[in-house]
C-alpha atoms as a PDB file:
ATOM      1  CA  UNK A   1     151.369 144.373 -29.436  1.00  0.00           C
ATOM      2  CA  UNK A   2     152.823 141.476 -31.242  1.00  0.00           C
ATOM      3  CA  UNK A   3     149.479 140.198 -32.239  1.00  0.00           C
ATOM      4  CA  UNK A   4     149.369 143.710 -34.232  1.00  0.00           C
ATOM      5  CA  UNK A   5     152.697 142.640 -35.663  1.00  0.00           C
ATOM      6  CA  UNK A   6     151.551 139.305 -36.552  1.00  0.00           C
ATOM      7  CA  UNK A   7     148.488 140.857 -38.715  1.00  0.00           C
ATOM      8  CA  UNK A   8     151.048 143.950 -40.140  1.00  0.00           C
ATOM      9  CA  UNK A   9     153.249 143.986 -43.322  1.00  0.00           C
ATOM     10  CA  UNK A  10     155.510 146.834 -42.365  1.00  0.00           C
ATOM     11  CA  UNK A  11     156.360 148.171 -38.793  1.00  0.00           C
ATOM     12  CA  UNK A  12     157.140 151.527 -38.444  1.00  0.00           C
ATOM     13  CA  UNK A  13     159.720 152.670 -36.029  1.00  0.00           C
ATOM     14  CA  UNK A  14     159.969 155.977 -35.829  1.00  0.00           C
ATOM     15  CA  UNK A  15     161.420 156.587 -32.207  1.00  0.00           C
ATOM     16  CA  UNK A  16     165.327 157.730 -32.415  1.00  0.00           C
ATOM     17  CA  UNK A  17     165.750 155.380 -29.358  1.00  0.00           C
ATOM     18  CA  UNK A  18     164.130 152.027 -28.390  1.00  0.00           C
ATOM     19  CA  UNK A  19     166.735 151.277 -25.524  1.00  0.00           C
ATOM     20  CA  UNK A  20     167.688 146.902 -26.093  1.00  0.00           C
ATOM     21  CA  UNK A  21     165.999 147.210 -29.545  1.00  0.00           C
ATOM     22  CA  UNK A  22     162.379 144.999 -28.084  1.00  0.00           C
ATOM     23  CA  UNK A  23     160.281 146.101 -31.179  1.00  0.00           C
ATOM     24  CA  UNK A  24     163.043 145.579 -34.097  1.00  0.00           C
ATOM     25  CA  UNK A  25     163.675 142.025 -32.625  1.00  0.00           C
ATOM     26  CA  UNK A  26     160.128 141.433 -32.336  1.00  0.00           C
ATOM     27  CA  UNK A  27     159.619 142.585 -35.307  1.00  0.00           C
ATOM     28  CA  UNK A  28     162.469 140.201 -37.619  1.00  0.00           C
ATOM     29  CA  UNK A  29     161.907 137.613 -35.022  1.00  0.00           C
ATOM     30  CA  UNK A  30     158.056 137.630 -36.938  1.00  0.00           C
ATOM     31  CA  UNK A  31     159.727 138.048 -40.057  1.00  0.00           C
ATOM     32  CA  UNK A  32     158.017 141.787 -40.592  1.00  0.00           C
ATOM     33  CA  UNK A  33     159.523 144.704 -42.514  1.00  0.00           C
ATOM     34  CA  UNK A  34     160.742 147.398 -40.655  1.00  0.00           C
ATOM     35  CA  UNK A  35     160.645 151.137 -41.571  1.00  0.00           C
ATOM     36  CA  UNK A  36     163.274 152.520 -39.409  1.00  0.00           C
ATOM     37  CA  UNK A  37     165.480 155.326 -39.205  1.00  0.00           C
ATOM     38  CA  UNK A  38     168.893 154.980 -40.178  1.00  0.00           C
ATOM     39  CA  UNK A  39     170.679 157.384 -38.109  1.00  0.00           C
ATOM     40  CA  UNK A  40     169.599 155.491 -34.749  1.00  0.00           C
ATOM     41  CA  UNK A  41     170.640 152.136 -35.808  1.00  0.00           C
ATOM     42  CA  UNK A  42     173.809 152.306 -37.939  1.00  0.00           C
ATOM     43  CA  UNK A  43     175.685 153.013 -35.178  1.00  0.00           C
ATOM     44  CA  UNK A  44     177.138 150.192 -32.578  1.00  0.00           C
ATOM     45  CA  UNK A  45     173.890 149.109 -31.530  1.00  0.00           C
ATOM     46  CA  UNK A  46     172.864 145.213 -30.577  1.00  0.00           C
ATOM     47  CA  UNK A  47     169.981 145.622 -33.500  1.00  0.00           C
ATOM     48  CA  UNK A  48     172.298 147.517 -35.999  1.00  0.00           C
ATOM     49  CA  UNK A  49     173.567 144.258 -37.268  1.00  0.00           C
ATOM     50  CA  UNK A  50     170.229 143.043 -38.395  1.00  0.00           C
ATOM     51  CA  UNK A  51     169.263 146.164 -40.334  1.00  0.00           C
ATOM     52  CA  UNK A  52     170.449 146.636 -43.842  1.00  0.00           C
ATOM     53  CA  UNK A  53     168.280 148.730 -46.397  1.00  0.00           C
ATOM     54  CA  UNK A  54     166.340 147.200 -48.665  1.00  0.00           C
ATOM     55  CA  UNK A  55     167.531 143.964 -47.481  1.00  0.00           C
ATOM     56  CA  UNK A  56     166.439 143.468 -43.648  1.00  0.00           C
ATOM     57  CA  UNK A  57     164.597 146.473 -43.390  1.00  0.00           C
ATOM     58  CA  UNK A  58     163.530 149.990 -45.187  1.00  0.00           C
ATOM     59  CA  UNK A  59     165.057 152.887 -43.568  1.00  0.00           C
ATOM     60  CA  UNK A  60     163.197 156.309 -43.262  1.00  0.00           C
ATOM     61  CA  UNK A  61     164.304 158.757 -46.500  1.00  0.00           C
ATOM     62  CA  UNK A  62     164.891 161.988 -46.021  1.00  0.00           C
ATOM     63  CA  UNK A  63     161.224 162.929 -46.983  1.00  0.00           C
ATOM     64  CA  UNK A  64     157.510 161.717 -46.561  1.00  0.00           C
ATOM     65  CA  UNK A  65     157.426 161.218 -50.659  1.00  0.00           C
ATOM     66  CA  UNK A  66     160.698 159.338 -50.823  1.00  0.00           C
ATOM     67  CA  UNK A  67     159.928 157.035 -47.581  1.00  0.00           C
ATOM     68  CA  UNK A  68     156.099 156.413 -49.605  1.00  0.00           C
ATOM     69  CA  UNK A  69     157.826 155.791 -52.381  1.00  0.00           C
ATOM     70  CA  UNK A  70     160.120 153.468 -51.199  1.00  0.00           C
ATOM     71  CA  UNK A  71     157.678 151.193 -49.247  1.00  0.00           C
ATOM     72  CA  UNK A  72     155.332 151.656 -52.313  1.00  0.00           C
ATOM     73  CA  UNK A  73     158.191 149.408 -54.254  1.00  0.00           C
ATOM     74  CA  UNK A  74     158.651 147.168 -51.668  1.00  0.00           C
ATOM     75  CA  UNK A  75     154.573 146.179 -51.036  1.00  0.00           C
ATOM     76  CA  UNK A  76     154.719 143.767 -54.408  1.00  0.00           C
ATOM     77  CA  UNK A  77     154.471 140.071 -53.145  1.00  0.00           C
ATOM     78  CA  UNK A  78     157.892 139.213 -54.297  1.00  0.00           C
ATOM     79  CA  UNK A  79     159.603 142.165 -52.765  1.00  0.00           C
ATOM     80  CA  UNK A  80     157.476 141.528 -49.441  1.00  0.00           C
ATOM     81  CA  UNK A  81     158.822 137.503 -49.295  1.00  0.00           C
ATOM     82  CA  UNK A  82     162.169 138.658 -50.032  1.00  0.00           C
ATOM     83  CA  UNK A  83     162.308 141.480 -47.336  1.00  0.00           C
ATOM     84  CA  UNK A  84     160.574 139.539 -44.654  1.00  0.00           C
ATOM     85  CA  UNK A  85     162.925 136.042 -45.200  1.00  0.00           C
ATOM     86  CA  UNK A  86     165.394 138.048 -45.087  1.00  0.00           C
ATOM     87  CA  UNK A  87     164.746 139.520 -41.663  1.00  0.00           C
ATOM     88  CA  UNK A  88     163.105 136.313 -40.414  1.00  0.00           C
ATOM     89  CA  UNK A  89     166.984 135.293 -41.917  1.00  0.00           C
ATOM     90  CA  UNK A  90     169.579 137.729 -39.668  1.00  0.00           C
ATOM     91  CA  UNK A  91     167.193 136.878 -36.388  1.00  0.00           C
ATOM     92  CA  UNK A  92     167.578 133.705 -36.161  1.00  0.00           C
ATOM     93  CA  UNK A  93     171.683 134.542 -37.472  1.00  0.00           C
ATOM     94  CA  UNK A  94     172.047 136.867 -35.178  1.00  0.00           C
ATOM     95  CA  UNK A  95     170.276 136.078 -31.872  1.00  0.00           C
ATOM     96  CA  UNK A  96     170.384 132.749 -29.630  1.00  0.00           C
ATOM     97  CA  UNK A  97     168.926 132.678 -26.565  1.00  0.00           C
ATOM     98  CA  UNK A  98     169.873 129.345 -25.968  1.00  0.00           C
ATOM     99  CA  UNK A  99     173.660 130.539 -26.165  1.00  0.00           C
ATOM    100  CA  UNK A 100     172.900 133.551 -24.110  1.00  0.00           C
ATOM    101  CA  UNK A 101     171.731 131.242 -21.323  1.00  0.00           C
ATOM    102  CA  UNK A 102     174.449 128.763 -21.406  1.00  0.00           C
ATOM    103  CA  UNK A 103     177.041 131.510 -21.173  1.00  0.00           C
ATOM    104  CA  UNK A 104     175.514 134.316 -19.068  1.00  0.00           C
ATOM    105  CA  UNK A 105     172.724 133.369 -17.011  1.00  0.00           C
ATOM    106  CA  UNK A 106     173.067 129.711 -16.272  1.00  0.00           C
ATOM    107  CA  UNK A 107     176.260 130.783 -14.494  1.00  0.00           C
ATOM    108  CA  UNK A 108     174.550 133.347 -12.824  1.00  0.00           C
ATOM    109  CA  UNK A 109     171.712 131.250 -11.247  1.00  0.00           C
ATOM    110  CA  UNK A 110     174.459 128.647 -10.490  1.00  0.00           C
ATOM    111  CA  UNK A 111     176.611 131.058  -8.595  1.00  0.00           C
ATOM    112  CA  UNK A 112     173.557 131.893  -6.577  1.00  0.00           C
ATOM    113  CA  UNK A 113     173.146 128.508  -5.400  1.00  0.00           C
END
């Protein structure tokens, strides 16, 4: 599915759950807007402090016309480079493998040895 992402604008997330968040980080890792709902990631969530409104991400209004009309104002080229840094931006902020690794698994695999 992340050859779909590559070749999308916006994703659309409209599941209430996604479990460890594997399409939103896909997603910002690719630098692609999400259209998410808010209620599912504002909460203490590993992804929720990646998504910000109009800045990371567009999150679902509270109707079809308001949600169209919101990613209507974001599909200008200018709006579309400034969403899509921006996630590209809190990824790579936000999540280091590397780091993960060194602290968690690298101990792991050396305590199994």
């Amino acid at each position: 599915y992340v050859e779909k992402m590559i070749d999308s604008t916006f994703i659309f997330q409209r599941k209430f759950a996604e479990g460890m968040g594997h399409v939103i980080h896909n997603a910002l890792a690719l630098g692609r807007i999400l259209v998410i709902n808010r209620e599912t990631y504002e909460k203490d969530n590993i992804a929720s402090t990646m998504l910000y409104d109009e800045e990371t991400c567009l999150f679902i209004e509270d109707s079809i016309e308001g949600t169209a009309m919101k990613i209507l104002s974001y599909s200008l080229p200018h709006q579309i480079k400034y969403l899509s840094q921006n996630a590209r931006t809190a990824f790579e902020k936000n999540v280091n493998f590397d780091k993960g690794f060194e602290e968690k698994l690298k101990p792991f695999f050396e305590n199994l040895l």
